[in-house]
N, C-alpha and C. Protein backbone atom coordinates (compact mmCIF):
# COMPACT_ATOMS: atom_id res chain seq x y z
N UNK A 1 -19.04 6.59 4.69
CA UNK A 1 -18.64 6.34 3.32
C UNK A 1 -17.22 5.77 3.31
N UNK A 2 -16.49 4.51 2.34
CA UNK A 2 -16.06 4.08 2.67
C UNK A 2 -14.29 5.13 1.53
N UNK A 3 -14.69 5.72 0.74
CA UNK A 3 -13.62 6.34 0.34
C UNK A 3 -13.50 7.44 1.52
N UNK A 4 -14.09 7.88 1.88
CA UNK A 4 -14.29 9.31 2.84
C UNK A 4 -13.13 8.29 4.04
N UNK A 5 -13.60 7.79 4.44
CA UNK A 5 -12.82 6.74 5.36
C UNK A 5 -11.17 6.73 5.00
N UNK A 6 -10.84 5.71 3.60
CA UNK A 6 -9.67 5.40 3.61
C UNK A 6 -8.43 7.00 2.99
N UNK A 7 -9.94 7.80 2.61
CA UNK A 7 -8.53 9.37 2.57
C UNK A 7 -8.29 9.58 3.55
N UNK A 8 -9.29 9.94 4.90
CA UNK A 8 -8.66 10.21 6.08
C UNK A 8 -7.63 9.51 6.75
N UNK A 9 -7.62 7.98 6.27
CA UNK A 9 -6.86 6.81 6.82
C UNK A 9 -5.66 7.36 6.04
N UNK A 10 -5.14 7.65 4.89
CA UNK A 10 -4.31 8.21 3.94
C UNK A 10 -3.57 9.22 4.72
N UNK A 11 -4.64 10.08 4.78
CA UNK A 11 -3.93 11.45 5.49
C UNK A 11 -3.15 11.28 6.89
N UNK A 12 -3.71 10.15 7.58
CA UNK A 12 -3.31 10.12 9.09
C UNK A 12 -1.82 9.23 8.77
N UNK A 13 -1.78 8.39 7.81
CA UNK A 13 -0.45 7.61 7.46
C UNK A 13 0.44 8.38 6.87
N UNK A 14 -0.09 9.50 5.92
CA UNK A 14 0.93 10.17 5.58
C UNK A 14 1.78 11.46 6.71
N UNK A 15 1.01 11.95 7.73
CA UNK A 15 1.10 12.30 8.85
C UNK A 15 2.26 11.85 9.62
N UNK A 16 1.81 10.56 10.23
CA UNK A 16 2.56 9.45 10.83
C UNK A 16 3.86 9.22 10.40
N UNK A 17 4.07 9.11 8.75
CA UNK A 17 5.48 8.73 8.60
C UNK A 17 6.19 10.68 8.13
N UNK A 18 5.39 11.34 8.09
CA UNK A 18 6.22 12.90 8.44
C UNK A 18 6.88 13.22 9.49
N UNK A 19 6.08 13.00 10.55
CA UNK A 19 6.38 12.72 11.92
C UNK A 19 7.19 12.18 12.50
N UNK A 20 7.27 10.99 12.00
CA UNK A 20 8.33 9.80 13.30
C UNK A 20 9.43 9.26 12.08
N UNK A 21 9.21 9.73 10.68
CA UNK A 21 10.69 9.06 9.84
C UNK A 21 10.64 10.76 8.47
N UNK A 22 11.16 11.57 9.12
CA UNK A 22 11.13 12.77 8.28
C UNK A 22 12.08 12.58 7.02
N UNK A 23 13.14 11.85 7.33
CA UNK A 23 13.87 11.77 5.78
C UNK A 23 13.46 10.47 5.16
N UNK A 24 12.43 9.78 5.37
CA UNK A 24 12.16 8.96 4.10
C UNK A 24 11.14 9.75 3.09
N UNK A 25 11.56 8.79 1.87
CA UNK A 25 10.61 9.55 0.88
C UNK A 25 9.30 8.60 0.46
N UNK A 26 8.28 9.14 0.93
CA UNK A 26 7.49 8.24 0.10
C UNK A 26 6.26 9.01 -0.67
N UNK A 27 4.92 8.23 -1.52
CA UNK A 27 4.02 8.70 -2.45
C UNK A 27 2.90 8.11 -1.97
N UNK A 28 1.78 9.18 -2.78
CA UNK A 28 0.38 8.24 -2.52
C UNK A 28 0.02 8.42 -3.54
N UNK A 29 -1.09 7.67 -3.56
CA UNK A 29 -1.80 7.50 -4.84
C UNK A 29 -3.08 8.20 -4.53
N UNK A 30 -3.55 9.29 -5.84
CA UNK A 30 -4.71 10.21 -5.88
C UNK A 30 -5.66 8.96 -5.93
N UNK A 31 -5.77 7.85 -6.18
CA UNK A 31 -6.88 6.95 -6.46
C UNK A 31 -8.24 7.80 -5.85
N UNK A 32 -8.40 7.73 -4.76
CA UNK A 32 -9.82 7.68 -3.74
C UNK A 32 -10.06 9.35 -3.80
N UNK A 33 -9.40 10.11 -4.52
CA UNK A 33 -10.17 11.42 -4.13
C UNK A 33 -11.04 11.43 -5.63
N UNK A 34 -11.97 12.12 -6.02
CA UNK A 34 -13.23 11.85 -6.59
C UNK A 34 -12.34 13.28 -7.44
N UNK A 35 -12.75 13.23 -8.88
CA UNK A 35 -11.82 14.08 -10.03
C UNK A 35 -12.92 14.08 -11.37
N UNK A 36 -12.71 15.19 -11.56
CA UNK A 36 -13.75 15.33 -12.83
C UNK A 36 -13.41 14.53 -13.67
N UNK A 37 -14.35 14.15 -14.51
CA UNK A 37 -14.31 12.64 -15.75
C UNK A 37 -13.15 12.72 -16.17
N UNK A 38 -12.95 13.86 -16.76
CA UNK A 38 -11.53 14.26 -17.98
C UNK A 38 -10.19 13.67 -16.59
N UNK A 39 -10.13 14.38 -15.77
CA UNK A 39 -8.91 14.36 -15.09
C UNK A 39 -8.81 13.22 -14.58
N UNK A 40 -9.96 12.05 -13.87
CA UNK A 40 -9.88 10.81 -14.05
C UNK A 40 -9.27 10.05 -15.11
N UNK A 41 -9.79 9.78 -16.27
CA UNK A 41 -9.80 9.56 -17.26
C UNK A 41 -8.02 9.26 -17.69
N UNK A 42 -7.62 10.66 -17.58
CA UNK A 42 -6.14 10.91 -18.06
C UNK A 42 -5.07 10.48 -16.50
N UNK A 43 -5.37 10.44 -15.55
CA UNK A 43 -5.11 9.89 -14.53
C UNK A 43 -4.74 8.22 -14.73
N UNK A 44 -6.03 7.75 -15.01
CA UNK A 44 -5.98 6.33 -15.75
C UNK A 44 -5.42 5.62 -16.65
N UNK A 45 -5.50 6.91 -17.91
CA UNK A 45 -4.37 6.48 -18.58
C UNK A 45 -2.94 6.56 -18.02
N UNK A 46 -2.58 7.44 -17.52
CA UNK A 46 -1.27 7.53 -16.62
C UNK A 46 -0.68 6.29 -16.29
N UNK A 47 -1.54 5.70 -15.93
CA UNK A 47 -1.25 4.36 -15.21
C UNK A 47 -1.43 3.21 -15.83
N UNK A 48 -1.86 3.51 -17.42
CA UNK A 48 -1.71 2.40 -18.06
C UNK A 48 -2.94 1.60 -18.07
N UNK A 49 -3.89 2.31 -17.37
CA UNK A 49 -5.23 1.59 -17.23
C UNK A 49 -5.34 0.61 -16.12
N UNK A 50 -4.10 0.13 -15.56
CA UNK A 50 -4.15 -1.07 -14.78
C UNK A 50 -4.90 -0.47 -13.02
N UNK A 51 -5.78 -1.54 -12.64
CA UNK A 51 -6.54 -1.08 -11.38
C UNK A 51 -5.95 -2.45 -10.50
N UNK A 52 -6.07 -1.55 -9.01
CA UNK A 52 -5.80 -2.21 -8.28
C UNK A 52 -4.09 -1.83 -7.70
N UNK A 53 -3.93 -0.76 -7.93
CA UNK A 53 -2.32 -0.22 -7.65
C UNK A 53 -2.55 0.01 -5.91
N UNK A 54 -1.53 -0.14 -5.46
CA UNK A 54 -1.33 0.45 -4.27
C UNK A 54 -1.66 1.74 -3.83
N UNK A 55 -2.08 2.04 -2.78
CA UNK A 55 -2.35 3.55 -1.93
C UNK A 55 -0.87 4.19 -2.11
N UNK A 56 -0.42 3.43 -1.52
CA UNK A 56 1.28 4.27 -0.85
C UNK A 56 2.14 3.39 -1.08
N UNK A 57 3.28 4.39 -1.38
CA UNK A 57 4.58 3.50 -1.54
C UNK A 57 5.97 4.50 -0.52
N UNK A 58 6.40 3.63 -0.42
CA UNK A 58 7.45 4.25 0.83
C UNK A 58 8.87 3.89 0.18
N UNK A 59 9.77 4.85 -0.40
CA UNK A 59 10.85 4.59 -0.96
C UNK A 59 12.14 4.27 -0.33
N UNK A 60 12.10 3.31 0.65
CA UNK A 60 13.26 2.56 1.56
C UNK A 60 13.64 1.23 1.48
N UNK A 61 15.08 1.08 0.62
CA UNK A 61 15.15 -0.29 0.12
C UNK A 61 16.07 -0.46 1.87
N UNK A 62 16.26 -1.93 1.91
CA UNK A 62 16.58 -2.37 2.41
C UNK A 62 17.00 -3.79 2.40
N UNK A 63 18.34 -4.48 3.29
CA UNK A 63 18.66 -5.78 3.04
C UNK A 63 18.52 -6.82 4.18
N UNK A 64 18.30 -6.98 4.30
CA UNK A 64 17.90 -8.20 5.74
C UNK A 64 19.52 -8.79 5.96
N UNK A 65 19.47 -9.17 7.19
CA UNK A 65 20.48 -9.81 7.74
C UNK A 65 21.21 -10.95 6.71
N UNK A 66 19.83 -11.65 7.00
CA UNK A 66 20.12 -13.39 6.67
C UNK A 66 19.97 -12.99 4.85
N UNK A 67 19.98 -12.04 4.16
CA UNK A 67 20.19 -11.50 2.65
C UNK A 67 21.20 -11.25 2.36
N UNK A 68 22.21 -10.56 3.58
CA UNK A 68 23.25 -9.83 2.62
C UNK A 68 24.41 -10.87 2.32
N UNK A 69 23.95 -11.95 2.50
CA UNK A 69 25.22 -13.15 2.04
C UNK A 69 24.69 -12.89 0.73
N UNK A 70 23.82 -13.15 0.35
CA UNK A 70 22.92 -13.07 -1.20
C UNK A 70 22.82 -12.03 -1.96
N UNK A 71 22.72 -10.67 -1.15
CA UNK A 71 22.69 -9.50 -1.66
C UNK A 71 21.45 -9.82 -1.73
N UNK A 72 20.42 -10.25 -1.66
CA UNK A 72 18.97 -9.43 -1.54
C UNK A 72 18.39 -8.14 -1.37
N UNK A 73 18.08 -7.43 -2.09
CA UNK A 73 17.25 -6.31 -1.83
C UNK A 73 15.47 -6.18 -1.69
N UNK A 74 15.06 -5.72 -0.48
CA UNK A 74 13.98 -5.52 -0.88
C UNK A 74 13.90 -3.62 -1.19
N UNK A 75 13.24 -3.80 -1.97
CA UNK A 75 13.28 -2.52 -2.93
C UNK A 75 12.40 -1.48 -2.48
N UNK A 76 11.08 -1.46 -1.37
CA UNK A 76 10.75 -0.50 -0.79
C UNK A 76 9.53 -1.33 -0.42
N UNK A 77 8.66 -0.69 0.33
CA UNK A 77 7.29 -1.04 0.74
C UNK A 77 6.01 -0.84 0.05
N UNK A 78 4.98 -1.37 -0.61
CA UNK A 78 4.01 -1.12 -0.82
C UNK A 78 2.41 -0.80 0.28
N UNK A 79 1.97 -0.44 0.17
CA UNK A 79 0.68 -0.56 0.97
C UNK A 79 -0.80 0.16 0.65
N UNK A 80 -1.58 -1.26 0.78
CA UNK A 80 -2.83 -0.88 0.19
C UNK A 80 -3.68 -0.96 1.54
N UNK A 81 -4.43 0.66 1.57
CA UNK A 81 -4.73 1.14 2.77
C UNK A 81 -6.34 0.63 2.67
N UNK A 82 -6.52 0.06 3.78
CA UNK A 82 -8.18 -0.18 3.79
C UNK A 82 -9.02 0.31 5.36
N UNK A 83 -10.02 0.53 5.37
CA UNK A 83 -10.65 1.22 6.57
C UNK A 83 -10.71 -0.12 7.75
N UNK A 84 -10.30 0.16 8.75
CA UNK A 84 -10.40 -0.39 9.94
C UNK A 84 -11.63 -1.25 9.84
N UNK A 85 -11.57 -2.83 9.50
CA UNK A 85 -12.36 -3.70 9.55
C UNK A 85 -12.65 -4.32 8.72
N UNK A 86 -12.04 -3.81 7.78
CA UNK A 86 -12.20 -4.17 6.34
C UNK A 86 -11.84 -5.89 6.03
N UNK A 87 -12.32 -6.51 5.43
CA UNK A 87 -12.40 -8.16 5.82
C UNK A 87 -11.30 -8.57 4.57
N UNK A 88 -10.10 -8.89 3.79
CA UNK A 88 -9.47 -9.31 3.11
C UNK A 88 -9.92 -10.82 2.88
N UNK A 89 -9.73 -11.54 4.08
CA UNK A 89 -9.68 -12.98 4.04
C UNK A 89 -10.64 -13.59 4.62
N UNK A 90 -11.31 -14.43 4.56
CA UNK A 90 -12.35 -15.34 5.12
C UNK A 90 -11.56 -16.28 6.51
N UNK A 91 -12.68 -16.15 6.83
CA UNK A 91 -12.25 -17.53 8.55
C UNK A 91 -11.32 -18.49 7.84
N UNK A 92 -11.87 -18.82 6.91
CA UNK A 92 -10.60 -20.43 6.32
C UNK A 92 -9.36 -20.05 5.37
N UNK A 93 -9.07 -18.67 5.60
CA UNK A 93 -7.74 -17.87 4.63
C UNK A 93 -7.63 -17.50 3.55
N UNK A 94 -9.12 -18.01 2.95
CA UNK A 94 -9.47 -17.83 1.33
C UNK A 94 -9.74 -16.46 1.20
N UNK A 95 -9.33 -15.69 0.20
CA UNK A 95 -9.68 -14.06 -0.12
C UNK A 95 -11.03 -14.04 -0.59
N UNK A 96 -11.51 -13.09 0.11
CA UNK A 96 -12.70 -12.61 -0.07
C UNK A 96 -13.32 -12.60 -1.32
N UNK A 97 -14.61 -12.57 -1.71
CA UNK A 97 -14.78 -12.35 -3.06
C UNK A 97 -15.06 -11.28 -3.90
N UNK A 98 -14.47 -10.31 -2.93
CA UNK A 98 -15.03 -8.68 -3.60
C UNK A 98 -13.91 -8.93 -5.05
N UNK A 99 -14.62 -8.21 -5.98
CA UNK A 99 -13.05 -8.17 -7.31
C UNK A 99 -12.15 -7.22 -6.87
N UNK A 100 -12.42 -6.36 -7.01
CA UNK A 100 -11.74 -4.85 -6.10
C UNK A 100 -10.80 -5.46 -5.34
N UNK A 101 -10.85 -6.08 -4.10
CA UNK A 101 -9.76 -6.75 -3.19
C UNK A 101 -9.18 -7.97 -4.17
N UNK A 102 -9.60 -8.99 -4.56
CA UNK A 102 -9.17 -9.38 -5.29
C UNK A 102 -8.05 -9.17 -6.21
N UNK A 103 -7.72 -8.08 -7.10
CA UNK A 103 -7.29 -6.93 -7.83
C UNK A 103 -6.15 -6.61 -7.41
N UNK A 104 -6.60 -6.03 -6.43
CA UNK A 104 -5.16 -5.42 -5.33
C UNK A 104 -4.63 -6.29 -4.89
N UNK A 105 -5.13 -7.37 -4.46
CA UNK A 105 -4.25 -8.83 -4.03
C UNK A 105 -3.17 -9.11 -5.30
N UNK A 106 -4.00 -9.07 -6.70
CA UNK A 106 -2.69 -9.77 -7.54
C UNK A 106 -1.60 -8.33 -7.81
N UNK A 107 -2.43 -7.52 -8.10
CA UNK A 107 -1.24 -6.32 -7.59
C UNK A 107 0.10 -6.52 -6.80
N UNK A 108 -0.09 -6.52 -5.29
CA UNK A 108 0.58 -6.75 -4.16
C UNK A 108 1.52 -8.00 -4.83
N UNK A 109 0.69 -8.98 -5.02
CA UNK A 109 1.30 -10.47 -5.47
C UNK A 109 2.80 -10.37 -6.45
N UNK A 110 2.28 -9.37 -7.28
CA UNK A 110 3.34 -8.99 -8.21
C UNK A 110 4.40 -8.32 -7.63
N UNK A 111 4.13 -7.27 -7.05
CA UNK A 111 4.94 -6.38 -6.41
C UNK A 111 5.96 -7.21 -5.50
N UNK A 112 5.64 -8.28 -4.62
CA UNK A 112 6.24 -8.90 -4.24
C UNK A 112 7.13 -9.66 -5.09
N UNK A 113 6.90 -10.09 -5.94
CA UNK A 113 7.65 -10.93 -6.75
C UNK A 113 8.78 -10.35 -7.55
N UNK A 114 8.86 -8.90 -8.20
CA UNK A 114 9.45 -8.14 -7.81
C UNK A 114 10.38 -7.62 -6.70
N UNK A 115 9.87 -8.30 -5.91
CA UNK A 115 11.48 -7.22 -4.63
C UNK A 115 10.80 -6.46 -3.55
N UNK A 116 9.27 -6.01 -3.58
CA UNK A 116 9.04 -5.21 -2.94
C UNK A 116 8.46 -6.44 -1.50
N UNK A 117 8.71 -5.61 -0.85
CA UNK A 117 7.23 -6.04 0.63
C UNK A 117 5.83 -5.01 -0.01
N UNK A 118 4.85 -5.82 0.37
CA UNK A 118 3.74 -5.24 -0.49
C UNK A 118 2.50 -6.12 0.56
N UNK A 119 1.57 -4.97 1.10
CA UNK A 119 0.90 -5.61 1.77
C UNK A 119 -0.56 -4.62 2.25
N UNK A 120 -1.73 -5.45 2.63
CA UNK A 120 -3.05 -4.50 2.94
C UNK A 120 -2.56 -4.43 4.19
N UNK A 121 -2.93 -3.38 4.29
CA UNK A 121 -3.05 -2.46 6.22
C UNK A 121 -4.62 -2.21 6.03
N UNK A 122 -5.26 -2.55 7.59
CA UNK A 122 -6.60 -2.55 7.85
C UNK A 122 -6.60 -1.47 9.18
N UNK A 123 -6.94 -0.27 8.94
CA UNK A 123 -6.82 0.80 9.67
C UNK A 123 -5.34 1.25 9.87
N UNK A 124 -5.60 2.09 10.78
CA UNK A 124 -4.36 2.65 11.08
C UNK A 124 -3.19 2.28 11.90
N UNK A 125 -3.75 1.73 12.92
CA UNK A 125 -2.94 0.99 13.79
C UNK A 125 -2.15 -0.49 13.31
N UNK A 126 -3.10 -1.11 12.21
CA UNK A 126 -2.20 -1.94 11.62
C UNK A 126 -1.18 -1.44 10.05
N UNK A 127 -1.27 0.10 9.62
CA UNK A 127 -0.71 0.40 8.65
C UNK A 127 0.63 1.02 9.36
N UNK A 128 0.60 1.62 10.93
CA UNK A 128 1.45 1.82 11.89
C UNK A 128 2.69 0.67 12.09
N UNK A 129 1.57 -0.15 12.69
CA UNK A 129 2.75 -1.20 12.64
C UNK A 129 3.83 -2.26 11.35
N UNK A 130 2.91 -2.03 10.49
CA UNK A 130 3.74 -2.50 9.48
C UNK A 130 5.02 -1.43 8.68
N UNK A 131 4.71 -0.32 9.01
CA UNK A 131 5.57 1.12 8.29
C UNK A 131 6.66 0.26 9.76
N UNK A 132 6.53 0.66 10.89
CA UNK A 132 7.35 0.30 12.08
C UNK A 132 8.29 -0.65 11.68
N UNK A 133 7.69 -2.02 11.83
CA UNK A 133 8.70 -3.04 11.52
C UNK A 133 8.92 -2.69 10.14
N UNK A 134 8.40 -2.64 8.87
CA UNK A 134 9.42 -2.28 7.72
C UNK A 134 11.27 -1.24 8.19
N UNK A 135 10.36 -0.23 8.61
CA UNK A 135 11.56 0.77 8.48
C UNK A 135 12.49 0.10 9.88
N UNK A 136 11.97 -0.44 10.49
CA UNK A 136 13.54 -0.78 11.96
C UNK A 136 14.07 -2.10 11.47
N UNK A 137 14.08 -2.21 9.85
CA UNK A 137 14.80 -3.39 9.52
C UNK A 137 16.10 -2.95 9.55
């Protein structure tokens, strides 16, 4: 099952950055755990109704080298967690046509435009390496 999948994928990332970066702060999103109608519902509203939010957010701004002439900030990390194999993009770079991915793409899209780094991780080993290089900026 493919939510059963990306909580465990959740749990092992939230793990991971307890582990190897104990003073950052970051959040997840209840999205994928399954909630009675009502508590859904008001969950949803919470959020304004809007779908397609990120899994996790990791609260570490940071400035890049070639930024701080500019003062650039990027304002923290986003990441939308998907199960190991999970297909985003087609052979020719075009996004898939699920809406769902779709969704979270203009999500991310925004978020970026905004300030953030904002990006899908496809298992764990690639949600690893992107937390990695984010935080040894």
């Amino acid at each position: 099952m493919v939510r059963k999948a990306e909580e465990q994928l959740q749990i092992a990332v939230a793990g991971y950055l307890v582990e190897n970066y104990p003073n950052v702060l970051f959040r997840t999103d209840a999205g994928g755990i399954k909630l009675p109608i009502s508590l859904a519902k008001k969950l949803k509203d919470m959020n304004g109704g809007r779908r397609g939010w990120p899994d996790m957010f990791i609260a570490k701004p940071w400035v890049s080298i070639e930024n701080q002439i500019n003062g650039t900030l990027c304002a923290g990390l986003f990441l939308e967690l998907k199960k190991e194999g999970t297909r985003i993009f087609k052979k020719d770079g075009t996004l898939v046509a699920d809406e769902h991915i779709r969704e979270q793409f203009d999500v991310l899209e925004q978020l970026r435009q905004q300030g953030y780094e904002a990006e899908f991780a496809c298992g764990f080993e690639e949600a690893k390496a992107l937390i990695d290089s984010y935080l040894g900026k």
